[in-house]
Every structure is written in structure tokens, then in C-alpha cells.
N, C-alpha and C. Protein backbone atom coordinates (compact mmCIF):
# COMPACT_ATOMS: atom_id res chain seq x y z
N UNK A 1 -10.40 -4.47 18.22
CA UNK A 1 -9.31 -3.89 17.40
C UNK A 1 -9.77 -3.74 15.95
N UNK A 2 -9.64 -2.81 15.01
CA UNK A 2 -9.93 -2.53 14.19
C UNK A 2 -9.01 -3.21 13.06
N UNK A 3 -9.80 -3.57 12.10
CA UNK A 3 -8.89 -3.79 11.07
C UNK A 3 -8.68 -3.38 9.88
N UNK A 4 -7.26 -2.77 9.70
CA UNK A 4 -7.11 -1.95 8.29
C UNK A 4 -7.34 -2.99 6.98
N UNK A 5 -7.72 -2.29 5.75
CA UNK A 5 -8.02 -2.85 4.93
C UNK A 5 -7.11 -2.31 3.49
N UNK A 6 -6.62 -2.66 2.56
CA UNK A 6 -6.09 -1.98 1.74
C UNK A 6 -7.49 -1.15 0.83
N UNK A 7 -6.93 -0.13 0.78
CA UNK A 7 -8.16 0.78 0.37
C UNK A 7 -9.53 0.63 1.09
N UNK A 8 -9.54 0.34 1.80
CA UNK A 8 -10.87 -0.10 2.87
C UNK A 8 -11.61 -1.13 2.08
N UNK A 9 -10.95 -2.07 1.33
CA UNK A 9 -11.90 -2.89 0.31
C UNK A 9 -11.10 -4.20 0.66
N UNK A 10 -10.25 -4.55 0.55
CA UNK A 10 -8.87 -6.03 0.65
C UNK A 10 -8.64 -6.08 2.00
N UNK A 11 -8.50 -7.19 2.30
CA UNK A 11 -8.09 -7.82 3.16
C UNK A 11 -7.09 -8.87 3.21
N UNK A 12 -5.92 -8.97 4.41
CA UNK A 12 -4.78 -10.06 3.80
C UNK A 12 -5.24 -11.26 4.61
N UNK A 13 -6.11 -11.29 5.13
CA UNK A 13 -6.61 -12.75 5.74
C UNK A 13 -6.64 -13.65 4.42
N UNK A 14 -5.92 -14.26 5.01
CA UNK A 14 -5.92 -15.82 4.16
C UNK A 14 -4.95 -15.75 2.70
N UNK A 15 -4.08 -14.29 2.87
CA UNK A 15 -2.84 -14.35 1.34
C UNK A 15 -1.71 -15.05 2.00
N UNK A 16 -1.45 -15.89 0.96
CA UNK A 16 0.04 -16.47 0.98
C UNK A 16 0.68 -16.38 0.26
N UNK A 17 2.35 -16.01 0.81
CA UNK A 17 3.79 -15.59 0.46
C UNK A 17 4.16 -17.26 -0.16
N UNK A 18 3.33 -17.88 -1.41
CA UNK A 18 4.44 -19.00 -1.76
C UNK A 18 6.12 -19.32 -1.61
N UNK A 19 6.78 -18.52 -2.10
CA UNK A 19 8.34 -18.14 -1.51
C UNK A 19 8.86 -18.12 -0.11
N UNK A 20 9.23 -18.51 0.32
CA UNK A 20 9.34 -18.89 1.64
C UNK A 20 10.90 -17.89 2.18
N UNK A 21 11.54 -17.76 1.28
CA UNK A 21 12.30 -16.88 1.15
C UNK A 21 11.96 -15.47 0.94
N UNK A 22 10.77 -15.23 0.37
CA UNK A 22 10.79 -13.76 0.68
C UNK A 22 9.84 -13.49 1.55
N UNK A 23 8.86 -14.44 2.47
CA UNK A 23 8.05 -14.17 3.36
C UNK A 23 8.05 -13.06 4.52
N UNK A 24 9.58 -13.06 4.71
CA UNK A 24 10.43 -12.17 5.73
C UNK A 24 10.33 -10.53 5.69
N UNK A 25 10.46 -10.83 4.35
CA UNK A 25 10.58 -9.04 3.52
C UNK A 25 9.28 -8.13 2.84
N UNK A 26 8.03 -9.26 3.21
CA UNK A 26 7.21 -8.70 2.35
C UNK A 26 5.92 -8.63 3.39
N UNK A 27 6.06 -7.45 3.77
CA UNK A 27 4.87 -6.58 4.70
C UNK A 27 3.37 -6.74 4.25
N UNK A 28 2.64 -7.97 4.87
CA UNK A 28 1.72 -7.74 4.52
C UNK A 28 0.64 -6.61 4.98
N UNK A 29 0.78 -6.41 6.00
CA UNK A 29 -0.71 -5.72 7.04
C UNK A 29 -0.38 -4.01 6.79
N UNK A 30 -1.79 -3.77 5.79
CA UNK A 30 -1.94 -2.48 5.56
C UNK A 30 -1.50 -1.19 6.78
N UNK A 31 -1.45 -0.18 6.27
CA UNK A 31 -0.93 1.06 7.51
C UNK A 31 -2.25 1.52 7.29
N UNK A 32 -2.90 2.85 7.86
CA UNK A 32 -4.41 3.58 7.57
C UNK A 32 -3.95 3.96 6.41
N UNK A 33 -2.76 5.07 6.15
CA UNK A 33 -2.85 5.80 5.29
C UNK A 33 -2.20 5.46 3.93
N UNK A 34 -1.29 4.29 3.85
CA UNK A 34 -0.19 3.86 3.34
C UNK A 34 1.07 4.75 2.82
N UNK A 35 1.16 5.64 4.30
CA UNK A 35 1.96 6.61 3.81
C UNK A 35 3.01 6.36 5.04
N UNK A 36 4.55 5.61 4.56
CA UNK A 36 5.22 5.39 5.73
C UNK A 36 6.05 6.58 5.83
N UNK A 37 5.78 7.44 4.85
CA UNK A 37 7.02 8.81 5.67
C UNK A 37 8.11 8.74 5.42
N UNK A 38 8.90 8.23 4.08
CA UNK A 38 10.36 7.94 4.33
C UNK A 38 10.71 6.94 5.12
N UNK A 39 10.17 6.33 6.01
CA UNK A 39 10.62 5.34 6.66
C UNK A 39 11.72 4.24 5.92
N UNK A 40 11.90 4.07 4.59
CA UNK A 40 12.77 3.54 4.45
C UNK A 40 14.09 3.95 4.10
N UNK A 41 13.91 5.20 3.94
CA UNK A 41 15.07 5.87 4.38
C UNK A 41 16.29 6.00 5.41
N UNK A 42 15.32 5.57 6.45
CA UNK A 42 15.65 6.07 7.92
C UNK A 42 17.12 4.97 8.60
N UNK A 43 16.69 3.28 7.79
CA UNK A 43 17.75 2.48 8.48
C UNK A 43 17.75 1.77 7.17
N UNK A 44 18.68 0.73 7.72
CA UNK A 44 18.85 -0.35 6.15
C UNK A 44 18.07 -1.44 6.61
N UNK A 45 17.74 -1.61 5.49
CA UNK A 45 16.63 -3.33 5.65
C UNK A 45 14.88 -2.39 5.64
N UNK A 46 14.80 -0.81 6.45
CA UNK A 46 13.94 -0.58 6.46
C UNK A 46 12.53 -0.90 5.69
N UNK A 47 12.77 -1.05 4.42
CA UNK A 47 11.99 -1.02 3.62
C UNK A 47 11.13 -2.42 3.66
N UNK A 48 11.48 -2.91 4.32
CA UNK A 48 10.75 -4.67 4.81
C UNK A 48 9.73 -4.47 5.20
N UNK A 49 9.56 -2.97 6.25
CA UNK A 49 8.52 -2.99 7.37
C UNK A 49 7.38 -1.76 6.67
N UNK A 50 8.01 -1.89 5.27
CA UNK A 50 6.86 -0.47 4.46
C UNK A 50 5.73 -1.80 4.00
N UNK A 51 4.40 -1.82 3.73
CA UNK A 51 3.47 -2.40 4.06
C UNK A 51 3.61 -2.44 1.94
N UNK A 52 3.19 -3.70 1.21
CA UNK A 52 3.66 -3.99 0.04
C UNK A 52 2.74 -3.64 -1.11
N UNK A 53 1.95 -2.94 -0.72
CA UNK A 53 1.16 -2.41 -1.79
C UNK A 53 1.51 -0.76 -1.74
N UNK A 54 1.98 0.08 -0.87
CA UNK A 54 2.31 1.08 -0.92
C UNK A 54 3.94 1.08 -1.43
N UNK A 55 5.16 -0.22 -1.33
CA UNK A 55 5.85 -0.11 -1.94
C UNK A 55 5.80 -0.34 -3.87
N UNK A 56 4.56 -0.95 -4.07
CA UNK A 56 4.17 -0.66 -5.18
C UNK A 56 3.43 0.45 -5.83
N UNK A 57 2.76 1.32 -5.05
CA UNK A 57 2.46 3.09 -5.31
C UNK A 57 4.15 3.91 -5.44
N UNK A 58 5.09 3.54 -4.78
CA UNK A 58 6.21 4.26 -4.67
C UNK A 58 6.74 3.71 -6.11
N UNK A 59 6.53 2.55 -6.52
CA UNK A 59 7.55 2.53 -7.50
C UNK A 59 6.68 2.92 -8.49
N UNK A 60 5.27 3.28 -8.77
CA UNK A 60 4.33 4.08 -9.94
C UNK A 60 4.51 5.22 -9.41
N UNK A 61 5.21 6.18 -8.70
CA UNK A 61 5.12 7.49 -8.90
C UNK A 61 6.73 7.47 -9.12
N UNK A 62 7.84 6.49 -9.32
CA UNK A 62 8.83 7.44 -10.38
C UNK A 62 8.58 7.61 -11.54
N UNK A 63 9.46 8.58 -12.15
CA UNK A 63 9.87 8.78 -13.41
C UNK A 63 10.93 9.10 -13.71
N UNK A 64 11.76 8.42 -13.36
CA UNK A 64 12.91 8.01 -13.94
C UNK A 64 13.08 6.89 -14.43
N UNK A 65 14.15 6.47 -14.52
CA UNK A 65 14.87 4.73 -15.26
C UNK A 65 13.64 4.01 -14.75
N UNK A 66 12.96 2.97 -15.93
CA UNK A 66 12.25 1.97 -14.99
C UNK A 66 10.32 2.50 -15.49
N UNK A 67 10.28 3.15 -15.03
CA UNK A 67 8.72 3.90 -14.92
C UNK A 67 8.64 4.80 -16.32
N UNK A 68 9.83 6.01 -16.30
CA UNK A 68 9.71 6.66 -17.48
C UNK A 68 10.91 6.74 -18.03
N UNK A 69 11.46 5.15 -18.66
CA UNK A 69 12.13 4.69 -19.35
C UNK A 69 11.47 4.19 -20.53
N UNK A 70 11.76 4.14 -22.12
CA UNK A 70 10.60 3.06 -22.38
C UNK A 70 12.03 2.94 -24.06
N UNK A 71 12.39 1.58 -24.29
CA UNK A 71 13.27 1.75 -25.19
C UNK A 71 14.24 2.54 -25.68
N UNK A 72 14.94 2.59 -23.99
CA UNK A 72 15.97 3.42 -23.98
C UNK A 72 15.85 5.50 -24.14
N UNK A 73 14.92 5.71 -24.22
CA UNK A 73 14.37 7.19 -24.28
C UNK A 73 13.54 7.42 -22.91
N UNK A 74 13.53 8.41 -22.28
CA UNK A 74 13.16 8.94 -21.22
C UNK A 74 11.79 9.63 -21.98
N UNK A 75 11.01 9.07 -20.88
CA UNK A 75 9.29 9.65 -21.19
C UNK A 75 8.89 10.91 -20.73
N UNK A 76 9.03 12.02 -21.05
CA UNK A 76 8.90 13.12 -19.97
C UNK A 76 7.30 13.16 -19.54
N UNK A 77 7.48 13.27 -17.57
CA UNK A 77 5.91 13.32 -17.33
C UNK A 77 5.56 11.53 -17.22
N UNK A 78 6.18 10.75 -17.81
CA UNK A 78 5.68 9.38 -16.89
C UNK A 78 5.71 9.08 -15.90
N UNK A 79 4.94 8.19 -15.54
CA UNK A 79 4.62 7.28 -14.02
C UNK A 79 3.88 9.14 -13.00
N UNK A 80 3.68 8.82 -12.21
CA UNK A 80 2.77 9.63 -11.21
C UNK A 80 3.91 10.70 -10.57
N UNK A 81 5.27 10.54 -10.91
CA UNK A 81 6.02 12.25 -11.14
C UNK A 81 6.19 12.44 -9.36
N UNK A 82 6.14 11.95 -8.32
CA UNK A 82 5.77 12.17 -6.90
C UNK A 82 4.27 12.68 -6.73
N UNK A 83 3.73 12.02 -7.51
CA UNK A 83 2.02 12.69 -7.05
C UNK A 83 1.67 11.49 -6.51
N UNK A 84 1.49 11.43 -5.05
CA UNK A 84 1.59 9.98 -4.35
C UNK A 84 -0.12 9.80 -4.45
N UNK A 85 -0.89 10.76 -4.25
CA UNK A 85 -2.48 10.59 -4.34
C UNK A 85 -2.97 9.82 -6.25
N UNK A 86 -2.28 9.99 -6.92
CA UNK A 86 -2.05 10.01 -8.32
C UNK A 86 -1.65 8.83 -8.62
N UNK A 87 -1.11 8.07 -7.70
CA UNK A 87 -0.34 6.97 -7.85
C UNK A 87 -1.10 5.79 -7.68
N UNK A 88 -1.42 6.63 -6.03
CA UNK A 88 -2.92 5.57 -4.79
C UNK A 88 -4.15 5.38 -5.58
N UNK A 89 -4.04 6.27 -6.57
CA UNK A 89 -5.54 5.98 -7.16
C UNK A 89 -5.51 5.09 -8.25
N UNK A 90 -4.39 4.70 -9.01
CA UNK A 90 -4.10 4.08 -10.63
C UNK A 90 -4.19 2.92 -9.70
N UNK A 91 -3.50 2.76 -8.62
CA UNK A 91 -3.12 1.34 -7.88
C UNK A 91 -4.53 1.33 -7.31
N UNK A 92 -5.15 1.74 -6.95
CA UNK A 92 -7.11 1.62 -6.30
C UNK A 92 -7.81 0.95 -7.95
N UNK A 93 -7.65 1.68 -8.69
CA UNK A 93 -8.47 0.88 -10.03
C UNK A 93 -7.62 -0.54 -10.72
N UNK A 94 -6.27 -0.27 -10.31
CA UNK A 94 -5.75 -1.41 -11.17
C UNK A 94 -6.45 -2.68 -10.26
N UNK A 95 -6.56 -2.49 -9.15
CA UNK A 95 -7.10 -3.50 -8.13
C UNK A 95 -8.54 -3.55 -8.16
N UNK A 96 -9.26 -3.06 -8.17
CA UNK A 96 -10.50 -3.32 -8.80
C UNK A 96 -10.93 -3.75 -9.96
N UNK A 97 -9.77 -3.90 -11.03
CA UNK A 97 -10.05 -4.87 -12.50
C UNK A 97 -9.64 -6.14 -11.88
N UNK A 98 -8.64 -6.17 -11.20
CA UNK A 98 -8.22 -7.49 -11.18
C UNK A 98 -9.11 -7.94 -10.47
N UNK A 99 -9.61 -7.92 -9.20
CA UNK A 99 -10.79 -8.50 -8.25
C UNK A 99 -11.82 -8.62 -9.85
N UNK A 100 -12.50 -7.71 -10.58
CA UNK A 100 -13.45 -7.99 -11.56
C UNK A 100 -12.99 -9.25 -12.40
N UNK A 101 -12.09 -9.21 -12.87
CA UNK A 101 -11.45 -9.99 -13.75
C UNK A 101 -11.10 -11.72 -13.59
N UNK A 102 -10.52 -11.43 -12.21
CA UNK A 102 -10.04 -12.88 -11.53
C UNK A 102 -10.62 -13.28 -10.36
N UNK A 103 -11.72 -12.63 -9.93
CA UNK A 103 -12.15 -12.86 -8.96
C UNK A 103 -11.80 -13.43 -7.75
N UNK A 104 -10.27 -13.04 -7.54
CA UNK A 104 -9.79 -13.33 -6.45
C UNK A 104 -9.16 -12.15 -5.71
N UNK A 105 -8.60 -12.08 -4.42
CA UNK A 105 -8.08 -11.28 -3.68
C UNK A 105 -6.74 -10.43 -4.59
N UNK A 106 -7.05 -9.03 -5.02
CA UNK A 106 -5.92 -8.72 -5.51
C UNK A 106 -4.68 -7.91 -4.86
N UNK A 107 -4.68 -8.36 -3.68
CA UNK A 107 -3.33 -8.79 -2.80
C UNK A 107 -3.24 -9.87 -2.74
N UNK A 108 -3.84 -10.59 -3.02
CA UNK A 108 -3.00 -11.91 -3.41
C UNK A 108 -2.29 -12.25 -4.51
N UNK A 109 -3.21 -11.93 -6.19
CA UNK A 109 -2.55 -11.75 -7.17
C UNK A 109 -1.42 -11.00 -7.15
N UNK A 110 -1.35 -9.90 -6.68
CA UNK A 110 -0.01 -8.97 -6.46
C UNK A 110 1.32 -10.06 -6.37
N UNK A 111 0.86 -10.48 -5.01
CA UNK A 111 1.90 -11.57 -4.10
C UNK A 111 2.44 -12.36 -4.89
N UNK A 112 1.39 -13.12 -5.61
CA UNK A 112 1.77 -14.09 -7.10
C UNK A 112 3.03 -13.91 -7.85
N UNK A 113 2.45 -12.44 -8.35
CA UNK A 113 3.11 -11.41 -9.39
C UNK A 113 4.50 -11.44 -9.05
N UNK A 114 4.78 -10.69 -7.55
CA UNK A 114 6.00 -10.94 -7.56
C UNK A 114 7.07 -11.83 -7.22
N UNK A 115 6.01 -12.65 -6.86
CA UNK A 115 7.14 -14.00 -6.37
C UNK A 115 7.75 -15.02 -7.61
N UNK A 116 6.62 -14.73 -8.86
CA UNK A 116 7.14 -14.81 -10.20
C UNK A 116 7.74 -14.23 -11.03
N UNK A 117 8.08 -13.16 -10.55
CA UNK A 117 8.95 -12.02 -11.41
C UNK A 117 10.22 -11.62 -10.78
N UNK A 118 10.36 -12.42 -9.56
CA UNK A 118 11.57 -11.78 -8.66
C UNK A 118 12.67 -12.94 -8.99
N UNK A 119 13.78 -12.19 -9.93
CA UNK A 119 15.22 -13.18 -10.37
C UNK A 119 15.71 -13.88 -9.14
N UNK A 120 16.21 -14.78 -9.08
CA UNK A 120 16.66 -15.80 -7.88
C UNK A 120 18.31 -15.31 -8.16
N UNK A 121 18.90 -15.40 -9.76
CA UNK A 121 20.26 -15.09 -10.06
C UNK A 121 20.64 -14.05 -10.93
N UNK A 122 21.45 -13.00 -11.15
CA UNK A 122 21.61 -11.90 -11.67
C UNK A 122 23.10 -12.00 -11.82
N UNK A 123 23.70 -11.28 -12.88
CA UNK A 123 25.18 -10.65 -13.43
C UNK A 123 25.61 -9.25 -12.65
N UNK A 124 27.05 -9.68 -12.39
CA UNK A 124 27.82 -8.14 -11.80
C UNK A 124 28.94 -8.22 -12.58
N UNK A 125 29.67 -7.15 -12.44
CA UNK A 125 30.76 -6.85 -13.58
C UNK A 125 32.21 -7.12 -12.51
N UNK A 126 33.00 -7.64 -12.49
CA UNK A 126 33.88 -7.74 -11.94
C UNK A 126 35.18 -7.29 -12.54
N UNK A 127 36.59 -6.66 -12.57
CA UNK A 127 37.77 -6.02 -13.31
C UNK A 127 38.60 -7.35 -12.37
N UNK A 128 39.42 -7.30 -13.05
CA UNK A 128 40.57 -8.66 -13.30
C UNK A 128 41.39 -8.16 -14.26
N UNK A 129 42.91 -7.19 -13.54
CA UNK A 129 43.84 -7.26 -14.74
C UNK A 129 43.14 -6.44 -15.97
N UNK A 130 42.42 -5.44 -15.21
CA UNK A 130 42.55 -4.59 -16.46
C UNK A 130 41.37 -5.08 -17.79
N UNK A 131 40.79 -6.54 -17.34
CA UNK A 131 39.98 -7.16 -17.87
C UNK A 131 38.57 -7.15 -17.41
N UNK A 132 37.41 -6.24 -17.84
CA UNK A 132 36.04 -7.05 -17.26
C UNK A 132 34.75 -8.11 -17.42
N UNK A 133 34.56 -8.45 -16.44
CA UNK A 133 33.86 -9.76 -17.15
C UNK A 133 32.49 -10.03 -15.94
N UNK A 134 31.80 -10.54 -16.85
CA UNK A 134 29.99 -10.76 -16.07
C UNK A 134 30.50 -12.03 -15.05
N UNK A 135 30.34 -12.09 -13.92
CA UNK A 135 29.55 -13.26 -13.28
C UNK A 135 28.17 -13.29 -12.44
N UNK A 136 27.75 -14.75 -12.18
CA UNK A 136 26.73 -14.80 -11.89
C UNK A 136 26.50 -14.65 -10.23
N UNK A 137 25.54 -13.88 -9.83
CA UNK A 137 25.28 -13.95 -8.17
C UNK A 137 24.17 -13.94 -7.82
N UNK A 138 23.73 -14.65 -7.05
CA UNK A 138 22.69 -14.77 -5.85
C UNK A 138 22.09 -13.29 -5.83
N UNK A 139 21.01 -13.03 -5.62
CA UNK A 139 20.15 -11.24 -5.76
C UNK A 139 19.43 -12.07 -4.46
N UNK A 140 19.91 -10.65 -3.43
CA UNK A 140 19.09 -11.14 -2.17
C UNK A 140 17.46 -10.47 -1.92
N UNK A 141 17.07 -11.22 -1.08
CA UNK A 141 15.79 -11.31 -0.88
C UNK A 141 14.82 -9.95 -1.03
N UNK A 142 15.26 -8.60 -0.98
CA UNK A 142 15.01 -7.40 -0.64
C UNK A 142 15.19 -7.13 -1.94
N UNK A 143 16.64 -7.24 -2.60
CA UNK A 143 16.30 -6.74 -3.85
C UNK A 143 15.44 -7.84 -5.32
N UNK A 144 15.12 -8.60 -5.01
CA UNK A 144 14.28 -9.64 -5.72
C UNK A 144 12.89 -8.87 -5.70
N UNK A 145 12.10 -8.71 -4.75
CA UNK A 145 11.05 -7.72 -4.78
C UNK A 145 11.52 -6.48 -5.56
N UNK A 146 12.33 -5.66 -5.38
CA UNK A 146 12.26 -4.36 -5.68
C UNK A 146 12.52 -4.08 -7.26
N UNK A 147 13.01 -5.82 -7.83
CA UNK A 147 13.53 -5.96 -9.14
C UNK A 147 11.89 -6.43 -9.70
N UNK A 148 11.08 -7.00 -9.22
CA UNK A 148 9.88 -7.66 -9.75
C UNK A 148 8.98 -6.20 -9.70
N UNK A 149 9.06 -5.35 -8.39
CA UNK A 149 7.45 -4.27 -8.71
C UNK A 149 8.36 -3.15 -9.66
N UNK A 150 9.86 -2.97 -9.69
CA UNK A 150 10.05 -1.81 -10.60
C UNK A 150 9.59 -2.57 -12.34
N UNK A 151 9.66 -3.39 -12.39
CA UNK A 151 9.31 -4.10 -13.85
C UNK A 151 8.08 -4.16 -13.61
N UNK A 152 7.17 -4.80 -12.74
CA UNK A 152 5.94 -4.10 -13.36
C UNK A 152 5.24 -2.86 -13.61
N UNK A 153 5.76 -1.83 -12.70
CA UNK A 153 5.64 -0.71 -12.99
C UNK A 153 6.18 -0.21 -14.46
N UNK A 154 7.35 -0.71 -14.93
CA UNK A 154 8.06 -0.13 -15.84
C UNK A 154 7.35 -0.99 -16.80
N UNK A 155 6.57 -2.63 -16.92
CA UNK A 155 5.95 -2.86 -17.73
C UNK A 155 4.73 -2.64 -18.04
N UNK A 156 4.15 -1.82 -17.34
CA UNK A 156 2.38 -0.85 -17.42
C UNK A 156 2.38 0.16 -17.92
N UNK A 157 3.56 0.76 -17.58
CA UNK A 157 3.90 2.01 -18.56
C UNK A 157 3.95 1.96 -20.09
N UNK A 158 4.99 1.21 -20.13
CA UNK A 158 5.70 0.84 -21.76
C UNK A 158 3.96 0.64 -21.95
N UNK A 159 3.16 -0.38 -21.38
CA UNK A 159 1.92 -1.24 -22.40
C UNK A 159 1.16 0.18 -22.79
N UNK A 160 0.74 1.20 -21.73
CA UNK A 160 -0.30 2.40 -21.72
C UNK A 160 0.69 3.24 -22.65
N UNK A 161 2.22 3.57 -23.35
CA UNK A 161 2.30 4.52 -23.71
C UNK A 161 2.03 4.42 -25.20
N UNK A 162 1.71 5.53 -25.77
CA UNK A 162 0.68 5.61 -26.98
C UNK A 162 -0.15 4.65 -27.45
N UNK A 163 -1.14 4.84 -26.52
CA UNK A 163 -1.91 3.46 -26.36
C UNK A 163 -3.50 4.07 -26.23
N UNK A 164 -4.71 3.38 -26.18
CA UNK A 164 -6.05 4.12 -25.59
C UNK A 164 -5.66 3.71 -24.25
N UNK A 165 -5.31 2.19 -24.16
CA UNK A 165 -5.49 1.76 -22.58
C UNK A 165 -5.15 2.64 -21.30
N UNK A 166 -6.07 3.22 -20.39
CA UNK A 166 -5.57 3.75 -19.60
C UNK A 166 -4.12 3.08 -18.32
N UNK A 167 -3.64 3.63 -17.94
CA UNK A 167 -2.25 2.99 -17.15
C UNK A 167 -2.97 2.14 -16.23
N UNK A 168 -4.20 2.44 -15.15
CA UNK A 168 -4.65 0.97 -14.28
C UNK A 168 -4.62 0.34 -15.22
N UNK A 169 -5.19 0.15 -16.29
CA UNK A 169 -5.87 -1.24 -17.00
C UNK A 169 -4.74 -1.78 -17.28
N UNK A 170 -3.70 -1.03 -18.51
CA UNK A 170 -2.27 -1.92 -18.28
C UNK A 170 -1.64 -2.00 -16.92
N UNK A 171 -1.67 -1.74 -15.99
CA UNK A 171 -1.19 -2.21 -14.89
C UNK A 171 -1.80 -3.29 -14.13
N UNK A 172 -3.07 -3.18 -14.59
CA UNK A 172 -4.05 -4.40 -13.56
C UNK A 172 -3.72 -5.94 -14.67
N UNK A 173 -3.12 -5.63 -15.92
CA UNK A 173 -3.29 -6.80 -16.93
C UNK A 173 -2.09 -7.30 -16.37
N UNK A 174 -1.23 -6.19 -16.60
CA UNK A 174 0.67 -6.87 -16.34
C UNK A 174 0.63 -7.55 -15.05
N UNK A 175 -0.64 -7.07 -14.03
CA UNK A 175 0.30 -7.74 -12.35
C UNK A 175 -0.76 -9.28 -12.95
N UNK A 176 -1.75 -9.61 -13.42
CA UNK A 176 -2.67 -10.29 -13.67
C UNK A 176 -1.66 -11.26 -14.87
N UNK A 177 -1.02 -10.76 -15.65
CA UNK A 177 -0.52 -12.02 -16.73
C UNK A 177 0.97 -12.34 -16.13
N UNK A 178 1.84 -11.17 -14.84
CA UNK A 178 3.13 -12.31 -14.10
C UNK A 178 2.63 -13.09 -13.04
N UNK A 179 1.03 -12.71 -12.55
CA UNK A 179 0.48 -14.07 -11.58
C UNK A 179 0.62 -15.05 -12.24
N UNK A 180 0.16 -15.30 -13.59
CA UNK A 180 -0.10 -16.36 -14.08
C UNK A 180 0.53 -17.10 -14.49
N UNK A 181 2.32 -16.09 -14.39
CA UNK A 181 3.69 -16.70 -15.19
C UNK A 181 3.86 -17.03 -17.08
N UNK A 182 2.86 -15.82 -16.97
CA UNK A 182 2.61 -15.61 -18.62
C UNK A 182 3.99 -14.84 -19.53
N UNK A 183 4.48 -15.60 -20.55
CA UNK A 183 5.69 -14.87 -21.21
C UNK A 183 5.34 -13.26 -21.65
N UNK A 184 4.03 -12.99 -21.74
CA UNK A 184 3.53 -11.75 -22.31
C UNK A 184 3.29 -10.51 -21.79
N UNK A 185 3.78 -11.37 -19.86
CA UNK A 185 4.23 -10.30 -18.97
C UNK A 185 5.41 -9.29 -19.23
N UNK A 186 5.41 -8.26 -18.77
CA UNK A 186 6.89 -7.46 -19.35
C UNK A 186 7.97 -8.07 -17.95
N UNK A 187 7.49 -8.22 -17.01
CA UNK A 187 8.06 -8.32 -15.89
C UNK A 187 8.69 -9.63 -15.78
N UNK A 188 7.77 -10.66 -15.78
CA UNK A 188 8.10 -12.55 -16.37
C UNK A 188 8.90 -12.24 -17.32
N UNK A 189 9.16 -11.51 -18.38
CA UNK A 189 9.92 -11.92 -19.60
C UNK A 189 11.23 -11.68 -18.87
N UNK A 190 11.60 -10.47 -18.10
CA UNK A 190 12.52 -9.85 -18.23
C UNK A 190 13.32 -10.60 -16.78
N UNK A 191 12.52 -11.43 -16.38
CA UNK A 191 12.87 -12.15 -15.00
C UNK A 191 13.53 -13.02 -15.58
N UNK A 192 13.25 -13.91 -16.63
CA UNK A 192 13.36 -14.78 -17.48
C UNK A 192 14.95 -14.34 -18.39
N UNK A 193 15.08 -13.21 -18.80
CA UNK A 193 16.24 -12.88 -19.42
C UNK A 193 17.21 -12.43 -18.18
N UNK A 194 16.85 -12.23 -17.55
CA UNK A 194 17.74 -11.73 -16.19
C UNK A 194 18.63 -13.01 -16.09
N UNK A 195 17.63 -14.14 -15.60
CA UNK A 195 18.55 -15.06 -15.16
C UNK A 195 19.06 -16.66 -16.31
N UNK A 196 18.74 -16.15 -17.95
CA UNK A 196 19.22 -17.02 -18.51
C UNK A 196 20.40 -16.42 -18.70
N UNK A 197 20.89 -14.64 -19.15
CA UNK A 197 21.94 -14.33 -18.58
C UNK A 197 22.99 -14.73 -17.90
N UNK A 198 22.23 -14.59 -16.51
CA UNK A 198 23.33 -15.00 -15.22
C UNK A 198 23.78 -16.60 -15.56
N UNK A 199 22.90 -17.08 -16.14
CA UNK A 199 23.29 -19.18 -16.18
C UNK A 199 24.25 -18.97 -17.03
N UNK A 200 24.29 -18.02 -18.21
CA UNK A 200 25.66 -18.17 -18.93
C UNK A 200 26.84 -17.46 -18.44
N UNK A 201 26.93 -16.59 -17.87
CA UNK A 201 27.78 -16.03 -16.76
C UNK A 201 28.57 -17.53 -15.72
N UNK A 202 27.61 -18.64 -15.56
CA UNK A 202 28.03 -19.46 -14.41
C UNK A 202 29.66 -19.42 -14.54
């Protein structure tokens, strides 16, 4: 049996899902092409069974809120626009600094990344009488990932815009400084304000 490789270079032998809670949701074993087709479209929960480095190419080719957001102004032309080959390739070099850099599996660092950047508690707006007010809730397992890779995506951007750094390099730094649970992550910070938020919401 053959075995797929992410970019024909990584391998997930031997990565571990620290979180035990999101182990469920987070697809390790590459597809050939990492192209699931909409597949998460198709049912709910789908998006579990999209393989987790291609759900991180999907969230570098928006540009909208998030990707080509950057201090409240819309970036026209940020993030990879649906150019999914455009996307596969920033995510092919950002992964080759990090293997240079940290010399470890960068599907594993990834894994790191988001299991440190994914809020455990978040604010919703609730109406009462005409009154609204924040409380605090539980962010389930599915959207905890999707809250950790849209912030790093949206924090590689912000670092590369008017910048020399090309977007891998800020992207290979940002998934490389929320492995490490570094405040200087955009993604860690904002995980971090997410849920000191929600604690005052309690």
C-alpha cells in the first residue's frame, strides 16, 4: 500500500493531537491531491474528514474577513483570492522553513499551532427584555480549529502586508511562534483575548 505524503515530503507517522478533545476532528492522513471537492459542503460535521493541512490552504486562499482583513480595512487581492495552486504552494514553502528552522516534522508543528490557538471559551450576545448582553460559552471542538487556522492565516497576512517578508516566511514564523505559545503570535494573542473576554462575561 502506498503511502501519501503531504507534499510528497511529510509524513504523519509518529504526530500527536496533544488535545484529546480535538483528536476526533482533526484529519490527519494526507489525500494525493489535497483537493476534497467541496466535500465539506456536502453534510455537517463534514469538514472533520477534509485532511488538515489542506483545511489550512482553504483558509489562505480567502479574502475576505480574516485573510484580507487587516485593522478593520479590507485588503483588496489578499490571501490566494481562490487560487488553490497559489495557496498549495505558500503552504509547500511555509513548511519547508519550518522543517529548516525547527527541525522537526512540520505537521507536527502545525498540530502544536493549533491546539494552542484554539479558544476552549468564547462570548455570544444574548437579548433579554429589550436588553443585550455578552455571555460566556463553551466553542465546540470543530469550531476551535477553524478559529485557530483562520487567525493564523489572518496573522501571516497582517505580518507580510507592507512588509519585504514574503507571506510563506510570515506564515511559516506565525505557525512556528503559536507552536511555541509565544505572545508574539497573532493567533496566541488573540486566543488569549478571546477567552479573557469570555472569563469576564462568566
Amino acid at each position: 500500500m502506498v503511502e501519501f505524503k503531504y507534499f510528497d515530503k511529510w509524513s504523519v507517522e509518529g504526530v500527536e493531537i496533544k488535545d484529546k478533545t480535538l483528536q476526533k476532528f482533526i484529519k490527519l492522513d494526507p489525500t494525493p491531491t489535497l483537493r476534497s471537492g467541496g466535500l465539506q459542503t456536502k453534510r455537517q460535521f463534514a469538514k472533520a474528514e477534509v485532511p488538515i493541512v489542506e483545511r489550512l490552504i482553504n483558509k489562505i486562499m480567502r479574502s475576505g474577513p480574516g485573510a484580507g482583513k487587516i485593522g478593520g480595512r479590507v485588503i483588496r487581492g489578499a490571501g490566494a483570492c481562490g487560487k488553490k495552486y497559489k495557496a498549495y504552494n505558500i503552504v509547500k514553502k511555509a513548511f519547508e522553513i519550518i522543517e529548516q528552522r525547527t527541525k522537526k516534522n512540520p505537521v507536527q508543528v502545525l498540530i502544536d499551532a493549533i491546539v494552542n490557538c484554539a479558544p476552549r471559551e468564547e462570548t455570544t450576545r444574548i437579548s433579554y427584555g429589550g436588553i443585550t448582553y455578552h455571555v460566556a460559552v463553551d466553542v465546540s471542538p470543530l469550531r476551535r480549529i477553524d478559529i485557530a487556522l483562520r487567525n493564523l492565516a489572518a496573522g501571516a497576512f497582517a505580518a507580510s502586508f507592507r512588509n519585504k517578508k514574503r507571506i510563506w516566511e510570515c506564515l511559516a514564523e506565525e505557525i512556528i511562534l503559536a507552536a511555541n505559545a509565544d505572545p508574539k503570535s497573532y493567533a496566541f494573542a488573540r486566543k488569549e483575548e478571546i477567552e479573557r473576554i469570555a472569563k469576564g462575561a462568566r
